[in-house]
C-alpha atoms as a PDB file:
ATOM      1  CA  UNK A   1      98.461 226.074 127.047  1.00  0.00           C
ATOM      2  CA  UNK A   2      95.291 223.991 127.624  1.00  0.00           C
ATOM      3  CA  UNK A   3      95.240 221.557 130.203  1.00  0.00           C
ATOM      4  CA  UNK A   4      93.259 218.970 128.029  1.00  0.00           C
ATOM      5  CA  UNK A   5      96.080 217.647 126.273  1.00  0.00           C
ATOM      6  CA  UNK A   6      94.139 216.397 123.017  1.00  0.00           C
ATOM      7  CA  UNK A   7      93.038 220.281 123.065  1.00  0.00           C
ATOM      8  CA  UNK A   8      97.068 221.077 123.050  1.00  0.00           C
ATOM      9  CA  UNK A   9      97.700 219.432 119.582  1.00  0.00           C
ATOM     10  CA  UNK A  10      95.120 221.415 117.835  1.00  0.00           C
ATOM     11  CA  UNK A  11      96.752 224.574 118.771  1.00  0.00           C
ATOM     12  CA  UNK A  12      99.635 225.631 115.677  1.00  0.00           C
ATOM     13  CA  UNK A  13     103.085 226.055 116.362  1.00  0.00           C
ATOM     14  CA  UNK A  14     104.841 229.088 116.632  1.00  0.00           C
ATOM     15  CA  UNK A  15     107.781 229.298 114.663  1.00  0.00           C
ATOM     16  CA  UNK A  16     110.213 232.128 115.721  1.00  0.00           C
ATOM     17  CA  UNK A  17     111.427 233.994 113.154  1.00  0.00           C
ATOM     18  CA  UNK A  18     112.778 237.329 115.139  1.00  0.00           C
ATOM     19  CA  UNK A  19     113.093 238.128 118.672  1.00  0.00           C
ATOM     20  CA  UNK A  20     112.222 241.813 118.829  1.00  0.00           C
ATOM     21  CA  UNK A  21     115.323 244.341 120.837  1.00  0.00           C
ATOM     22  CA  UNK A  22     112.324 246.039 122.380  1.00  0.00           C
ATOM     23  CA  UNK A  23     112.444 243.782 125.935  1.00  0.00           C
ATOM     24  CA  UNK A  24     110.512 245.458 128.984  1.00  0.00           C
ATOM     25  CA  UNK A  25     109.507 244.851 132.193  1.00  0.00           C
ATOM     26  CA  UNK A  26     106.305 244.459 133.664  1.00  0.00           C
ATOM     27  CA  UNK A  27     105.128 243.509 137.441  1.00  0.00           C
ATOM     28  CA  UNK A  28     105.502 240.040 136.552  1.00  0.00           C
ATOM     29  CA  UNK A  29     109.184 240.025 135.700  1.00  0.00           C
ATOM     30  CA  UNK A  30     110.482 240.782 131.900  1.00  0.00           C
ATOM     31  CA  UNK A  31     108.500 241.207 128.505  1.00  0.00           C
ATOM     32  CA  UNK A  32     109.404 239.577 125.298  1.00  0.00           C
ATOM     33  CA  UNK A  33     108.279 239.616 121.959  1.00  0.00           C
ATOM     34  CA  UNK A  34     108.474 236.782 119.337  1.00  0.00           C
ATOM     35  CA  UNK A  35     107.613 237.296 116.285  1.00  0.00           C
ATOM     36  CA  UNK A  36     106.925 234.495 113.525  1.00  0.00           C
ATOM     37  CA  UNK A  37     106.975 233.779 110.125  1.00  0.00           C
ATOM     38  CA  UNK A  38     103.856 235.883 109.127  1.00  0.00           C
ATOM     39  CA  UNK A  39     104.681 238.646 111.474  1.00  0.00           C
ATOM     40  CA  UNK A  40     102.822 237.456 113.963  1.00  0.00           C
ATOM     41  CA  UNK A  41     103.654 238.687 118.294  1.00  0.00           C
ATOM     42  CA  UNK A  42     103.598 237.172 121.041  1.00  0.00           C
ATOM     43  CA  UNK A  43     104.502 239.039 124.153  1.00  0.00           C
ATOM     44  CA  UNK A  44     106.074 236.578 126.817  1.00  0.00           C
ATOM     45  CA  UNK A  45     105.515 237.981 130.341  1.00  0.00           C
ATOM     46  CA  UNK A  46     108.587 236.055 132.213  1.00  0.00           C
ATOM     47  CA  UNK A  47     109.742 235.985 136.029  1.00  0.00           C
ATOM     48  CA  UNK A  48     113.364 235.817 136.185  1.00  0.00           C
ATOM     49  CA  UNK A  49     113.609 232.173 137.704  1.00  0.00           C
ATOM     50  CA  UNK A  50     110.858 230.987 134.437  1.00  0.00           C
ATOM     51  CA  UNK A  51     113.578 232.958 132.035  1.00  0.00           C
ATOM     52  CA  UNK A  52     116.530 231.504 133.340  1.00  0.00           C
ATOM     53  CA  UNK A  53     114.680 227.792 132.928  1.00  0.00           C
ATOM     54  CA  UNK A  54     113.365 228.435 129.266  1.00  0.00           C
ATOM     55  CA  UNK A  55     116.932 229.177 128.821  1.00  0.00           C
ATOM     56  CA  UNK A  56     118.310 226.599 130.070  1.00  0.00           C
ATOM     57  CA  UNK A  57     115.777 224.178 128.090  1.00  0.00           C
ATOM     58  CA  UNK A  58     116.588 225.241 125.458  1.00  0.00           C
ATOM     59  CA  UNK A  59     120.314 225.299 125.304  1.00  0.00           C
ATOM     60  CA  UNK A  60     119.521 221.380 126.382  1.00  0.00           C
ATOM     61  CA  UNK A  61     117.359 220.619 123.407  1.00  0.00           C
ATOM     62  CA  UNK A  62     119.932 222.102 121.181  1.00  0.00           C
ATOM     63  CA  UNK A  63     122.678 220.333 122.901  1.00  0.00           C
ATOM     64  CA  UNK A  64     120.414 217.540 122.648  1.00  0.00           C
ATOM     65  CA  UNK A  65     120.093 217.994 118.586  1.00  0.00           C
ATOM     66  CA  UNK A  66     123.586 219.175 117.733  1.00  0.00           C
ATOM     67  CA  UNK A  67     126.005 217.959 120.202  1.00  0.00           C
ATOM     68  CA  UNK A  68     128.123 219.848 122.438  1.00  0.00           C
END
């Protein structure tokens, strides 16, 4: 993500269509793959403390949107 933050709004979302079963790990932690609408990937290189707090984001913004 840019730093410049009128640089961050030109950049499209990502929508997530598929979370590929194929999960790895690599010497920063645990790979996953998204994959979007147009079959698009994007390979997520995670630690296990920056998993656990995507996580937990977003089960927040869904609790957020739908209610408990």
């Amino acid at each position: 993500m840019p730093k410049d933050p009128q640089r961050a709004r030109e950049i499209q979302d990502f929508v997530v269509t598929d979370v590929s079963q194929e999960a790895g790990y690599s010497d920063r932690g645990i790979v996953i793959t998204l994959v979007n609408i147009q079959g698009s990937r994007l390979r997520l290189h995670l630690t296990a403390a920056i998993g656990e707090l995507l996580c937990e984001r977003f089960a927040n913004a869904l609790e957020e949107r739908y209610g408990k």
